[in-house]
N, C-alpha and C. Protein backbone atom coordinates (compact mmCIF):
# COMPACT_ATOMS: atom_id res chain seq x y z
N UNK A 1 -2.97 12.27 6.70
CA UNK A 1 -3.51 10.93 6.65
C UNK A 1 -2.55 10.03 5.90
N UNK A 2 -2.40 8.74 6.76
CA UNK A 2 -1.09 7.61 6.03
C UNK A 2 -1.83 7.02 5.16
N UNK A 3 -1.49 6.98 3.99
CA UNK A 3 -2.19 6.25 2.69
C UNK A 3 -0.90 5.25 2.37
N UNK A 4 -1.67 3.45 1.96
CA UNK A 4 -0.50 2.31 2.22
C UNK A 4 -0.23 2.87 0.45
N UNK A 5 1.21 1.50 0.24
CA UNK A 5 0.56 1.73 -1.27
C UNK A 5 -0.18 0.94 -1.61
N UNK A 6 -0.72 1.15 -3.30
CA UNK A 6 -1.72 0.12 -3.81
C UNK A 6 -1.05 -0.42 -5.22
N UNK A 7 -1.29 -1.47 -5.53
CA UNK A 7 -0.62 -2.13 -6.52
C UNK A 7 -1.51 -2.42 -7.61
N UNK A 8 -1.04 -1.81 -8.56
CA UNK A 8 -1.50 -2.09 -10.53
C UNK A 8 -1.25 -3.09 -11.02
N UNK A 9 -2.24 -3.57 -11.47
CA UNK A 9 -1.25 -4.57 -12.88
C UNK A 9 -0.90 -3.74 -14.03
N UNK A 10 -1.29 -2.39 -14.57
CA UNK A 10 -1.02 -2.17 -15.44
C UNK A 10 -0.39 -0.27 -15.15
N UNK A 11 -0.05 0.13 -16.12
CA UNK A 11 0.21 1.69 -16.07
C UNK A 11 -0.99 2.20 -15.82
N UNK A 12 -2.17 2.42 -16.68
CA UNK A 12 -3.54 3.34 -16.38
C UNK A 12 -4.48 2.77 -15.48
N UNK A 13 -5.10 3.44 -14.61
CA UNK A 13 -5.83 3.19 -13.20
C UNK A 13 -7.05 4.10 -13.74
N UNK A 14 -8.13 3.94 -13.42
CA UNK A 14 -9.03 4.72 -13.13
C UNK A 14 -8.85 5.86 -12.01
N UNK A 15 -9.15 7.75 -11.81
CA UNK A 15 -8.95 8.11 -10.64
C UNK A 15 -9.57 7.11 -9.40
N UNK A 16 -10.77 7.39 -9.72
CA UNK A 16 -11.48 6.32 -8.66
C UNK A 16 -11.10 5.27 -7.71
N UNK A 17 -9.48 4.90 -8.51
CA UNK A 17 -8.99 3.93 -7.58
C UNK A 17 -8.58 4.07 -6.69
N UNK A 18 -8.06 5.82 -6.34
CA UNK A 18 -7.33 6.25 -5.14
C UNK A 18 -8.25 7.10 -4.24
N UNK A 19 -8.08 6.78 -3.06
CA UNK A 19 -9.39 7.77 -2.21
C UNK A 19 -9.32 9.19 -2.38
N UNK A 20 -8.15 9.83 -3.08
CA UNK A 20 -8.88 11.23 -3.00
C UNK A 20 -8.69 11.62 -4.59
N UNK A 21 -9.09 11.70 -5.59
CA UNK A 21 -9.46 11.67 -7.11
C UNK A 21 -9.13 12.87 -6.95
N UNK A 22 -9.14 14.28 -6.38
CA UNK A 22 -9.54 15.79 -6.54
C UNK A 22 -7.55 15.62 -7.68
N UNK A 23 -7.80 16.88 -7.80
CA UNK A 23 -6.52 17.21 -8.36
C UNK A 23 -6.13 17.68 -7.22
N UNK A 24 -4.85 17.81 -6.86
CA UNK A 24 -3.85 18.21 -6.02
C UNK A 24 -2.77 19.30 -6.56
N UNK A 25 -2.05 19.89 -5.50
CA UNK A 25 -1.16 21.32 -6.31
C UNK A 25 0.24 20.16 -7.03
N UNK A 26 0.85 19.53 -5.78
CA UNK A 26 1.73 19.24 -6.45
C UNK A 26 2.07 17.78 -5.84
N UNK A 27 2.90 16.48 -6.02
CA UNK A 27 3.04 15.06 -5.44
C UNK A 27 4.27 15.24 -5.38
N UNK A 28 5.13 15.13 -4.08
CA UNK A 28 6.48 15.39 -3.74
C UNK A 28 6.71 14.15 -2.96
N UNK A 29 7.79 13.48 -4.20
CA UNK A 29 8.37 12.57 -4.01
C UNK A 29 9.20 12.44 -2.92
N UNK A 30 9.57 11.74 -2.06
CA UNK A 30 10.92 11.52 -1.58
C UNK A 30 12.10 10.62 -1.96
N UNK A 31 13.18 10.92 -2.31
CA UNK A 31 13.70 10.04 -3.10
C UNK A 31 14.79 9.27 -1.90
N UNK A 32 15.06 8.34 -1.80
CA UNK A 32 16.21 7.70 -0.92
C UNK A 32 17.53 7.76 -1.59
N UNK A 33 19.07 8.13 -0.31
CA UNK A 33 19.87 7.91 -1.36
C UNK A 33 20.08 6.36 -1.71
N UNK A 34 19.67 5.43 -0.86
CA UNK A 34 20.11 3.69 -1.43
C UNK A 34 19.04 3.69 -2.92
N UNK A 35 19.68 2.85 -3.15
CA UNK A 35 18.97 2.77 -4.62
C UNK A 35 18.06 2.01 -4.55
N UNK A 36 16.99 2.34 -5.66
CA UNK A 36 15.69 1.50 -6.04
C UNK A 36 15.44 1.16 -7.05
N UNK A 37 14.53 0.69 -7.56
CA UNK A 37 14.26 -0.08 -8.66
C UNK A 37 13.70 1.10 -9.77
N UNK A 38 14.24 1.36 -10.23
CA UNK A 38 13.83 2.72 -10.94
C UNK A 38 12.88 2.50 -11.98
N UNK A 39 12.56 1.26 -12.46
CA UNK A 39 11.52 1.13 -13.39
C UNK A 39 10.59 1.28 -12.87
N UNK A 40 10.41 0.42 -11.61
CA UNK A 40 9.03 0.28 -11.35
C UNK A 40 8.72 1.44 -9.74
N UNK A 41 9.76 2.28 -9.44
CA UNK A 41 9.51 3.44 -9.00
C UNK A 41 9.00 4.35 -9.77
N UNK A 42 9.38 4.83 -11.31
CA UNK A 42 9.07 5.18 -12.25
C UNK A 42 7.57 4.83 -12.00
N UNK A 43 7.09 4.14 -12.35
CA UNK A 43 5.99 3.63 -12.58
C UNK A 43 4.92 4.03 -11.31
N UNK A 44 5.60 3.78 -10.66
CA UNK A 44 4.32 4.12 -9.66
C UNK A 44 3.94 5.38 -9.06
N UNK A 45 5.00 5.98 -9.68
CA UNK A 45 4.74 7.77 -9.20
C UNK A 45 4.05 8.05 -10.85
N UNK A 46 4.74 7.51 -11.78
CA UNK A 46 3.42 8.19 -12.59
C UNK A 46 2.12 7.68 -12.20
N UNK A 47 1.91 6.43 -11.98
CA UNK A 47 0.32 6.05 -11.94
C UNK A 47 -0.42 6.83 -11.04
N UNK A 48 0.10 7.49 -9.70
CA UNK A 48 -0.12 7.81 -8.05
C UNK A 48 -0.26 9.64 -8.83
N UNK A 49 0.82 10.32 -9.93
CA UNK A 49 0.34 11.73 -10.33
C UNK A 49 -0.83 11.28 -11.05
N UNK A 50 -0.60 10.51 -12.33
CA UNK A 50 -2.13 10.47 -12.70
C UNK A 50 -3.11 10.67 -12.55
N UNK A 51 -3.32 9.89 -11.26
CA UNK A 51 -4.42 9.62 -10.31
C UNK A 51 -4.84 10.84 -9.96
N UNK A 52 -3.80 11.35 -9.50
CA UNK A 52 -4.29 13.07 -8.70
C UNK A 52 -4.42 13.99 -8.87
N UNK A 53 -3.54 13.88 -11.16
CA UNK A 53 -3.98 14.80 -11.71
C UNK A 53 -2.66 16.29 -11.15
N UNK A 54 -1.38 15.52 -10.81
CA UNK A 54 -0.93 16.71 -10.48
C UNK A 54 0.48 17.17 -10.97
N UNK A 55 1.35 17.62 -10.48
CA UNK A 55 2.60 17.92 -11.11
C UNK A 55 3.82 17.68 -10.19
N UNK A 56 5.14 16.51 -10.47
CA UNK A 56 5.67 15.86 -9.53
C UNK A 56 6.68 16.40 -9.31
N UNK A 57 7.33 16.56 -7.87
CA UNK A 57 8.33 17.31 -7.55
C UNK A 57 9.31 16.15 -6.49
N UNK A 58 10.39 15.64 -7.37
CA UNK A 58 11.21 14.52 -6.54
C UNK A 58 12.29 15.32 -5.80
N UNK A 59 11.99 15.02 -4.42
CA UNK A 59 12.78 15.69 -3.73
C UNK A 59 14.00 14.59 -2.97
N UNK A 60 15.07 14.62 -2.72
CA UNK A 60 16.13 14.09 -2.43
C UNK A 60 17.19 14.75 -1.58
N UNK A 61 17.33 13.61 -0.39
CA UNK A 61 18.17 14.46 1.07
C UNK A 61 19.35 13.89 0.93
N UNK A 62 20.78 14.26 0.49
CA UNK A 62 21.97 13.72 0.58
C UNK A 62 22.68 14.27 1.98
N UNK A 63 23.46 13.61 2.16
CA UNK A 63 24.13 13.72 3.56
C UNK A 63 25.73 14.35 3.24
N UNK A 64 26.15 14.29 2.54
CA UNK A 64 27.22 15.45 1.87
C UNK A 64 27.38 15.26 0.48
N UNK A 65 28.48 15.81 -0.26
CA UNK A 65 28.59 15.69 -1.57
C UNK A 65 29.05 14.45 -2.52
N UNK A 66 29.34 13.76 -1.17
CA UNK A 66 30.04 11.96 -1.93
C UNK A 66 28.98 11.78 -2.30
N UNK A 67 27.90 12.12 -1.47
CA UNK A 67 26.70 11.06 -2.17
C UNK A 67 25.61 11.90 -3.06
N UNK A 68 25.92 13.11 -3.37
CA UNK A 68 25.00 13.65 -4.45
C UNK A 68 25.05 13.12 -5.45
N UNK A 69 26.08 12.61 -6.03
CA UNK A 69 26.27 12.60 -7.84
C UNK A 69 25.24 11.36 -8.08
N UNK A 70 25.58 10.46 -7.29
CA UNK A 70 24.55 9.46 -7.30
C UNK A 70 22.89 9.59 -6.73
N UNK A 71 22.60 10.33 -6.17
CA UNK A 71 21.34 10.67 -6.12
C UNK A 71 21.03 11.46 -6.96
N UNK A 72 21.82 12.49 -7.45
CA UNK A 72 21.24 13.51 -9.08
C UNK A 72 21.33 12.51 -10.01
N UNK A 73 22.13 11.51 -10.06
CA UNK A 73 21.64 10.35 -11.27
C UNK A 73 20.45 9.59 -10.98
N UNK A 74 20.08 9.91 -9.80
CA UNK A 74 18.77 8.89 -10.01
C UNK A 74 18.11 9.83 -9.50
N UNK A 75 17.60 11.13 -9.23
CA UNK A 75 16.58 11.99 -9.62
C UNK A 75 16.43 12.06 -11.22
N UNK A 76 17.83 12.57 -12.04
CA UNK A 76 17.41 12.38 -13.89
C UNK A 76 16.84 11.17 -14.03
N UNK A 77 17.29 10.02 -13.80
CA UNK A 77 16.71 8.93 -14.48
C UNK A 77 15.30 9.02 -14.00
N UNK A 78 14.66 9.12 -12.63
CA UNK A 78 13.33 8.75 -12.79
C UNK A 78 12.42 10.16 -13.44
N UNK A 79 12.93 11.18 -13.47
CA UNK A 79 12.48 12.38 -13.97
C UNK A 79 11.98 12.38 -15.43
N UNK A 80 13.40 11.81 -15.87
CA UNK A 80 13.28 11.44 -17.45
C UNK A 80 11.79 9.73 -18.24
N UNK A 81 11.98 8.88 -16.66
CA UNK A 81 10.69 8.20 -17.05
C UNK A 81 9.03 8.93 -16.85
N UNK A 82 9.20 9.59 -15.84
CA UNK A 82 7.93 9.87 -14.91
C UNK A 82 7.25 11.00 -15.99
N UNK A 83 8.47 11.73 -16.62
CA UNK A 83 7.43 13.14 -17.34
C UNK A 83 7.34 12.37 -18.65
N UNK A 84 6.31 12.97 -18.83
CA UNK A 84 5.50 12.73 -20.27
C UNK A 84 4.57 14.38 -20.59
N UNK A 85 3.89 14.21 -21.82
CA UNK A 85 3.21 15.52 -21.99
C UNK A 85 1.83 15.93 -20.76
N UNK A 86 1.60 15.07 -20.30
CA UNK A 86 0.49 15.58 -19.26
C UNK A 86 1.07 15.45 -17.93
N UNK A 87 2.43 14.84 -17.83
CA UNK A 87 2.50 15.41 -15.89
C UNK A 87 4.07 15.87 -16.14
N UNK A 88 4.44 16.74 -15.70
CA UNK A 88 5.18 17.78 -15.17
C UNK A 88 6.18 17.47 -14.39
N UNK A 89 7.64 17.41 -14.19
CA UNK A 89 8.34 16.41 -13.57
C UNK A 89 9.49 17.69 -13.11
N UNK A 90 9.84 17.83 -11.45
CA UNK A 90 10.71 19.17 -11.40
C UNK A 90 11.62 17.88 -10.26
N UNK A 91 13.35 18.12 -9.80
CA UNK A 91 13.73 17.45 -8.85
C UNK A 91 14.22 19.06 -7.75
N UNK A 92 14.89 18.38 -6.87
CA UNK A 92 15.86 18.78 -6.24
C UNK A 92 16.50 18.59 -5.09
N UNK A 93 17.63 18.97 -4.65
CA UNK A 93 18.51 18.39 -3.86
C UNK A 93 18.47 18.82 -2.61
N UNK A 94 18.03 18.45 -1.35
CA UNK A 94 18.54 19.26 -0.29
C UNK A 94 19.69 18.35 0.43
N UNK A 95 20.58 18.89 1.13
CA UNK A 95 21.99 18.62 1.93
C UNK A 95 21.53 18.57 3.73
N UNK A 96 22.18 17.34 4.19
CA UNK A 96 21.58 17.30 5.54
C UNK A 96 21.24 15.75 6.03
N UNK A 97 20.66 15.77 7.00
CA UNK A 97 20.12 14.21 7.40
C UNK A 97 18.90 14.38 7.96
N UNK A 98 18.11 15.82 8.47
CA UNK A 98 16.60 15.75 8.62
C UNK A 98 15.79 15.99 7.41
N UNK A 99 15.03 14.97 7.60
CA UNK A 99 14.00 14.69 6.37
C UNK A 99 12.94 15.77 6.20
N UNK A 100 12.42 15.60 7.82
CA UNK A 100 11.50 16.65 8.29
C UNK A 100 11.61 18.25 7.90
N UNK A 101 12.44 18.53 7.89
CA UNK A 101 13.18 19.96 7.67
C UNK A 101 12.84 19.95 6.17
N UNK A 102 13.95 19.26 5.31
CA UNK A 102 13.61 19.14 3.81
C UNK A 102 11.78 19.39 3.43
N UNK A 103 11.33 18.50 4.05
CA UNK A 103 10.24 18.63 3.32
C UNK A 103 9.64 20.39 3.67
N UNK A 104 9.58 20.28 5.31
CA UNK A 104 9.05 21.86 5.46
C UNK A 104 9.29 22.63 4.64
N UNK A 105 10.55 23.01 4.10
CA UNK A 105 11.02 23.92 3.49
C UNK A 105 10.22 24.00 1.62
N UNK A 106 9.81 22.71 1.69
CA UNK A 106 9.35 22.51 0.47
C UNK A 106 8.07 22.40 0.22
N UNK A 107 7.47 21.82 1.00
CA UNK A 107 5.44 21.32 1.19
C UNK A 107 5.08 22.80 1.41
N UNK A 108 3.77 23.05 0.60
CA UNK A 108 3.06 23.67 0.95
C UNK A 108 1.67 23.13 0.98
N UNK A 109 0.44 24.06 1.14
CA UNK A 109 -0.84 23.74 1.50
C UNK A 109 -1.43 23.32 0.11
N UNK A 110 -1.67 21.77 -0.07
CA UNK A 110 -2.61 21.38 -1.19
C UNK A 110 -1.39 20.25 -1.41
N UNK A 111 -0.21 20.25 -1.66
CA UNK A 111 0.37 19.36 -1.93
C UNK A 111 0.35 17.95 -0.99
N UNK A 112 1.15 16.64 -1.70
CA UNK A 112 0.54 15.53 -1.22
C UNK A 112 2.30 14.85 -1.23
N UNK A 113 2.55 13.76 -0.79
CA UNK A 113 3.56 13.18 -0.14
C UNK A 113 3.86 11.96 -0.52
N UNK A 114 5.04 11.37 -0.74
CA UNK A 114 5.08 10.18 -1.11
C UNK A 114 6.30 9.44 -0.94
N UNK A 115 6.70 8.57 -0.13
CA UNK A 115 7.77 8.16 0.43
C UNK A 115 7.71 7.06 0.80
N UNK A 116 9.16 6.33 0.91
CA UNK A 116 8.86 4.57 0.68
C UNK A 116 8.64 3.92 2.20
N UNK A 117 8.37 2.91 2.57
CA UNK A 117 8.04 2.29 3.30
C UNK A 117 9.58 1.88 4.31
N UNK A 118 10.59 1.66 3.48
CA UNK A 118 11.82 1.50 4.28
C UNK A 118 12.48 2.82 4.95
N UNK A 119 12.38 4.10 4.76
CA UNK A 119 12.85 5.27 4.79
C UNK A 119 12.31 5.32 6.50
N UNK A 120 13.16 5.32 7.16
CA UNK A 120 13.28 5.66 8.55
C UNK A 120 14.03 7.14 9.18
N UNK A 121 14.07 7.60 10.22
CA UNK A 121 14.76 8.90 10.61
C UNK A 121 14.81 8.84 12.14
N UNK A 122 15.60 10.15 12.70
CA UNK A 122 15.45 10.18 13.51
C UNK A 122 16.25 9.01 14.38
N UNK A 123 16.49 9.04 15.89
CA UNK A 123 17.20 8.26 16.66
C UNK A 123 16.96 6.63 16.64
N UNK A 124 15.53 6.56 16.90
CA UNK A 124 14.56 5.75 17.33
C UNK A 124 14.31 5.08 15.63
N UNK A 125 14.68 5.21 14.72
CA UNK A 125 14.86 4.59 13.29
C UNK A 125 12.78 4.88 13.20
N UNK A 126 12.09 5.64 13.24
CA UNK A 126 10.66 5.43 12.99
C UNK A 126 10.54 5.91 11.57
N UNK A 127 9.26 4.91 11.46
CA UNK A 127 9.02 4.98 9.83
C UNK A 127 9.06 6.65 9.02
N UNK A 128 9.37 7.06 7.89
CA UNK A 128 9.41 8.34 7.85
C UNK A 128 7.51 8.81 7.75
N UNK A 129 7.37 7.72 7.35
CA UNK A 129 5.61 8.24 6.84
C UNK A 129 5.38 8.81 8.49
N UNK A 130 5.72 8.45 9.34
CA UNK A 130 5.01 8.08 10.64
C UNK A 130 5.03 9.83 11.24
N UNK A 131 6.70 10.03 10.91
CA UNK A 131 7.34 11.50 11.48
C UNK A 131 6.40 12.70 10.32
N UNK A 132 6.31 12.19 9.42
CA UNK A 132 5.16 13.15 8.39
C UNK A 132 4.05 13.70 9.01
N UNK A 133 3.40 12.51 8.95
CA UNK A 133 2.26 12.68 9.23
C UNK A 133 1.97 12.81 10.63
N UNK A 134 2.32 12.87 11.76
CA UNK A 134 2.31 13.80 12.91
C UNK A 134 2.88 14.84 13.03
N UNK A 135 3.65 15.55 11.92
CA UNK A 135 3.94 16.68 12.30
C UNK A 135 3.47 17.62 11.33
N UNK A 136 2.88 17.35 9.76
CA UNK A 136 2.48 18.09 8.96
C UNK A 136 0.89 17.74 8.94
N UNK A 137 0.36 18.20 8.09
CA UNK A 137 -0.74 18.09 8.13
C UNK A 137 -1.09 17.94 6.61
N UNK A 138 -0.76 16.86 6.35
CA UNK A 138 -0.52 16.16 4.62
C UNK A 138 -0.72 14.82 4.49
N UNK A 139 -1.60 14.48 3.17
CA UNK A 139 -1.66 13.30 3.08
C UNK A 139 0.16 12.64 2.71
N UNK A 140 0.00 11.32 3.35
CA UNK A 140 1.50 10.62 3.00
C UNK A 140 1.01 8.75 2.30
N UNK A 141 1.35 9.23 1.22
CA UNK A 141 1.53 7.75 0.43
C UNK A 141 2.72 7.09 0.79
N UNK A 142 2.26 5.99 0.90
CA UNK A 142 3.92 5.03 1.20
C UNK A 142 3.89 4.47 -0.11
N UNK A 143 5.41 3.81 -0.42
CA UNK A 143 5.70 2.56 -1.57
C UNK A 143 6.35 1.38 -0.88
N UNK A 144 6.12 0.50 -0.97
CA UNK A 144 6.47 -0.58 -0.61
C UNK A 144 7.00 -1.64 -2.19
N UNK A 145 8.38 -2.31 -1.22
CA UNK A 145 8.92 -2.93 -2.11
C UNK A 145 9.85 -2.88 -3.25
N UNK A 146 10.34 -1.30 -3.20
CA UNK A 146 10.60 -0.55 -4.27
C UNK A 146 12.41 -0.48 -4.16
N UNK A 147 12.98 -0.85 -2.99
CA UNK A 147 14.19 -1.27 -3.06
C UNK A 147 14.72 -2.08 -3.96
N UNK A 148 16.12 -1.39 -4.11
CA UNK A 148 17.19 -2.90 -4.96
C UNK A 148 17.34 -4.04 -3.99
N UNK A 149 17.74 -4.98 -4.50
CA UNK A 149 17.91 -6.30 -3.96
C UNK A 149 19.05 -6.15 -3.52
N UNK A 150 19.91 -5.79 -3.58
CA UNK A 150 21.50 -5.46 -2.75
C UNK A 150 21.07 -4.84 -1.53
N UNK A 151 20.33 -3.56 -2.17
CA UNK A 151 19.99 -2.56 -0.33
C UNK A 151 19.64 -3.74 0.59
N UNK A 152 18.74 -4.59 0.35
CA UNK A 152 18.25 -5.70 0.99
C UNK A 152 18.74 -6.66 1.33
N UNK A 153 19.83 -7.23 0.54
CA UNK A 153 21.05 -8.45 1.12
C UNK A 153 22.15 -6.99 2.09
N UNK A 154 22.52 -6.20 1.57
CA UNK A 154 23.39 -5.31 2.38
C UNK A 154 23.08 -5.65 3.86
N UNK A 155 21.21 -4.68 4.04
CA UNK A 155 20.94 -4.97 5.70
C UNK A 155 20.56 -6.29 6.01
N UNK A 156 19.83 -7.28 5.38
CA UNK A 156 20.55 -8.67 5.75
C UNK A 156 21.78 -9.22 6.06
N UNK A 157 22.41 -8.76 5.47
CA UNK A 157 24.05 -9.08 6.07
C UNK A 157 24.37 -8.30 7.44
N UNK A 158 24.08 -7.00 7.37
CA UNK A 158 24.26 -6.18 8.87
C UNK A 158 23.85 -7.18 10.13
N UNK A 159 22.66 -7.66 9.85
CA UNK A 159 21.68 -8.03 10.78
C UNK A 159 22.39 -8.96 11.58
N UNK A 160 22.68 -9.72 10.38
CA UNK A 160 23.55 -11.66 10.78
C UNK A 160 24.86 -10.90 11.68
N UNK A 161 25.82 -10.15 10.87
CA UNK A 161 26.87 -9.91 11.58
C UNK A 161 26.78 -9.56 13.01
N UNK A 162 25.71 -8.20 13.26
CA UNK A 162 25.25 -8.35 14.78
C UNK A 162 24.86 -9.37 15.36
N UNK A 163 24.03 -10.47 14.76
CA UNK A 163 23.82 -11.26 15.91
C UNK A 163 24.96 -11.81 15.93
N UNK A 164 26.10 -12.38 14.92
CA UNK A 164 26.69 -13.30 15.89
C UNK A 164 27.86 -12.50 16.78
N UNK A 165 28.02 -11.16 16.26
CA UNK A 165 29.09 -10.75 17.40
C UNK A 165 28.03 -10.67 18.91
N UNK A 166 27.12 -10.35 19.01
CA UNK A 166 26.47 -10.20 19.96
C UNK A 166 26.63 -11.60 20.82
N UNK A 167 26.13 -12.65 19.87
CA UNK A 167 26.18 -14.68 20.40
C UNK A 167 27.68 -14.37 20.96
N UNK A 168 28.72 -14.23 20.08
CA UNK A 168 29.75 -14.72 20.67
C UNK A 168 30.23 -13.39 22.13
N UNK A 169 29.77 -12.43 22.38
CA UNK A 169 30.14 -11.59 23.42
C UNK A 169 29.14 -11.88 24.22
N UNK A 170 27.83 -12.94 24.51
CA UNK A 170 27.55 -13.40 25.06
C UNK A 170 27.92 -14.62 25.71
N UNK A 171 28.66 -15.30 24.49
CA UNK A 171 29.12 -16.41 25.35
C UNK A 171 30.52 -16.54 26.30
N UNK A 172 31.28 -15.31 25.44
CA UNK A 172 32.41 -14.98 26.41
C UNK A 172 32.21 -14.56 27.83
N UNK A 173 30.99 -13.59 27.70
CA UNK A 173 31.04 -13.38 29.42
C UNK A 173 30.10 -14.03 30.35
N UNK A 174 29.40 -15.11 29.43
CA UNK A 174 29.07 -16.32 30.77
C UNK A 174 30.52 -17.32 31.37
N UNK A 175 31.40 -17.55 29.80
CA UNK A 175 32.30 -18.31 30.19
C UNK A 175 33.17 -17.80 31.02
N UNK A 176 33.26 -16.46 31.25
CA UNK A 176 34.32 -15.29 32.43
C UNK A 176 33.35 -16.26 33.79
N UNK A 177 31.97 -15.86 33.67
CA UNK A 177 31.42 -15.97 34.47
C UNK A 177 31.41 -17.41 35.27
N UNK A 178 31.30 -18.58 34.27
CA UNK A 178 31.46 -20.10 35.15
C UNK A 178 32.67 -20.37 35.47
N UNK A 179 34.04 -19.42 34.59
CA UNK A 179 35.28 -20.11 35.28
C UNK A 179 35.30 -19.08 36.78
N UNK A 180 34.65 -17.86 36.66
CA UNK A 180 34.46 -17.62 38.17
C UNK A 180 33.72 -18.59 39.69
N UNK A 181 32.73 -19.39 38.74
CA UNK A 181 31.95 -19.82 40.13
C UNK A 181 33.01 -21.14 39.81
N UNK A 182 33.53 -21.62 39.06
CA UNK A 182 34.51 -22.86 39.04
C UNK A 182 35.78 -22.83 40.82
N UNK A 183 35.83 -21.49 40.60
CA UNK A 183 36.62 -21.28 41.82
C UNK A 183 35.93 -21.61 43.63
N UNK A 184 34.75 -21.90 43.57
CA UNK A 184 34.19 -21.59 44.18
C UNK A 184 34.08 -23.18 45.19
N UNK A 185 33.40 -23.84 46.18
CA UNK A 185 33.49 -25.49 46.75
C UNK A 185 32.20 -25.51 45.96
N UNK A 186 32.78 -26.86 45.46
CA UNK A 186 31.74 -28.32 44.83
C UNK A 186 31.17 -28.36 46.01
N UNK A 187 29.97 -28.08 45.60
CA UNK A 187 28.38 -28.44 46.67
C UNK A 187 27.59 -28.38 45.98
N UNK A 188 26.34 -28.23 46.26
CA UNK A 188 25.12 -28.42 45.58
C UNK A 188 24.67 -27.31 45.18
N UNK A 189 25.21 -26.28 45.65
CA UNK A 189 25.10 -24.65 45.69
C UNK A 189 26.01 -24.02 44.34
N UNK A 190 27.18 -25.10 44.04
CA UNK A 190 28.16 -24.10 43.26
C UNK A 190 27.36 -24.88 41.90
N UNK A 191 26.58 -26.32 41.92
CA UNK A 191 26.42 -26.89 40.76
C UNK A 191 25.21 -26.15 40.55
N UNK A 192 24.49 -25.93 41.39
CA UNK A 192 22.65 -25.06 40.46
C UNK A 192 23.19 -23.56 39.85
N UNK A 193 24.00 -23.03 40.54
CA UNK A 193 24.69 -22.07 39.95
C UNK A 193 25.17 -21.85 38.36
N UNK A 194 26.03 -23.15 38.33
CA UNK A 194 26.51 -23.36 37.54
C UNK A 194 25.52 -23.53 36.01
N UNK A 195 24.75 -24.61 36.72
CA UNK A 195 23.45 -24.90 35.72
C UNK A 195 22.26 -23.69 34.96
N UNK A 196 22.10 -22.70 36.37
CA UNK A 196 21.34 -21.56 36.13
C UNK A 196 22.31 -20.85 34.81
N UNK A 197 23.74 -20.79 35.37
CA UNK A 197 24.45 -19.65 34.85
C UNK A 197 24.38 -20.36 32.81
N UNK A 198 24.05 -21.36 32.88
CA UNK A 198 24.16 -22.49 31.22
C UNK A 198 22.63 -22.13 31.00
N UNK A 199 21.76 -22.24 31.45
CA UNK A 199 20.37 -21.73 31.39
C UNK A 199 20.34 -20.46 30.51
N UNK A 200 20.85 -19.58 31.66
CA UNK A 200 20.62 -18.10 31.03
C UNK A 200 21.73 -17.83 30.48
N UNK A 201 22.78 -18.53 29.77
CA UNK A 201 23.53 -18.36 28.51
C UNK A 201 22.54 -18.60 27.29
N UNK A 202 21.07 -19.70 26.90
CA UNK A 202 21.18 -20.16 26.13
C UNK A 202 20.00 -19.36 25.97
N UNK A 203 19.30 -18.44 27.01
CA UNK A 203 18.27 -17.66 27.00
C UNK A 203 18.50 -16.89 26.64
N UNK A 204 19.66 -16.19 26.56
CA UNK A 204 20.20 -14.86 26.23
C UNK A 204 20.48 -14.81 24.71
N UNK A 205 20.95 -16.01 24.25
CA UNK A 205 21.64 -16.02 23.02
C UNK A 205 20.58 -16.15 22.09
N UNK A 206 19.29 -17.00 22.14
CA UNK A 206 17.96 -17.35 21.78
C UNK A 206 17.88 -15.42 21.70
N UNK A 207 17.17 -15.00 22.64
CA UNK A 207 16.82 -13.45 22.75
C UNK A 207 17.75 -12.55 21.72
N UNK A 208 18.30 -12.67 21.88
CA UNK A 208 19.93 -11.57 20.74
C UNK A 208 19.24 -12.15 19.91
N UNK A 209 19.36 -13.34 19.52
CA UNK A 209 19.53 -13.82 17.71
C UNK A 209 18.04 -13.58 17.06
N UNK A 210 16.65 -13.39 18.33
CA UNK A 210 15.57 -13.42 17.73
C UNK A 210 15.48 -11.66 17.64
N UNK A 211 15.82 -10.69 17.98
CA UNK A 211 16.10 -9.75 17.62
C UNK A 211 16.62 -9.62 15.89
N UNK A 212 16.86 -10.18 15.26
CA UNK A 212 17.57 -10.04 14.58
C UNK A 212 17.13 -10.91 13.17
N UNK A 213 16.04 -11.76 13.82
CA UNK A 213 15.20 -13.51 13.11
C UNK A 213 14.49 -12.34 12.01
């Protein structure tokens, strides 16, 4: 079951606030390698063990060894906020790019899930909560919002750059395209042509760029 997240004003929650109060075996984090806001990631995995009364296990998928050192620095850092004397704080590393796999190897029966809202997989980029929870049979908490502000100007910037290479390789091959019908006799036939072919340049370029809005 996809559970959204829910937002505190403060560190202590009542259990009550989360639909399933029971204690749980264990809350297995997923950690991203882009970075997040580690305070207030911190924060919300303690409030979310609290809640459930359980013992947290941050798990983290690097894609080779360039990028471990920096994900074992930010498994310690949130490890080092999240444990205190009543919740229990373990990490570890798996190597790879399926998420799905990682977790199998790690979830067992009673434990609970927790992974951010931007974390996608797979070809088709689908949400990771989404690939969870149809294939395990585990509750999945999402976090929302929990990115750095760079991760976020970064794929903002991706976005813009595709559209305009896309605008401008659209407009190159209408313009292939009208100096082709340019060749063609002035009639009434070569001008609607012409007009259609300016039409669906400006339809096309509208379409690309709202992809991308």
């Amino acid at each position: 079951m996809n559970k959204p997240d829910l937002r505190f004003p403060a560190l202590t929650l009542p259990p009550a606030s989360f639909p399933d109060p029971q204690p749980v075996r264990r809350l297995i984090v997923l950690i991203p390698e882009s970075e997040v806001d580690s305070a207030l990631t911190a924060r919300k995995i303690w409030e979310l063990a609290n809640a459930l009364k359980s013992r947290v296990q941050l798990l983290g998928l690097s894609k080779d060894a360039a990028h471990e050192s920096r994900l074992r620095r930010q498994l310690v850092t949130l490890s080092a906020m999240v444990g205190d004397g009543n919740i229990s704080v373990a990490s570890k590393i798996e190597f790879g790019n399926n998420w799905l796999n990682a977790v199998k190897s790690e979830w067992r029966a009673g434990d609970v899930i927790a992974c951010f809202a931007e974390q996608r997989t797979g070809f088709a980029r689908k949400p990771l909560s989404q690939i969870l929870e149809s294939n395990l049979n585990a509750t999945v908490y999402i976090f929302t919002g929990l990115y750095q502000r760079e991760t976020r100007l970064r794929s903002s910037w991706m976005g813009e750059s595709m559209a305009w290479v896309g605008s401008i390789g659209i407009i190159l091959g209408f313009f292939w395209l009208q100096l082709e019908l340019a060749q063609f006799p002035t009639d009434w036939a070569h001008t609607t042509l012409l007009y259609i072919s300016l039409l669906a340049e400006a339809v096309s370029i509208w379409g690309w760029n709202s992809l991308f809005g």
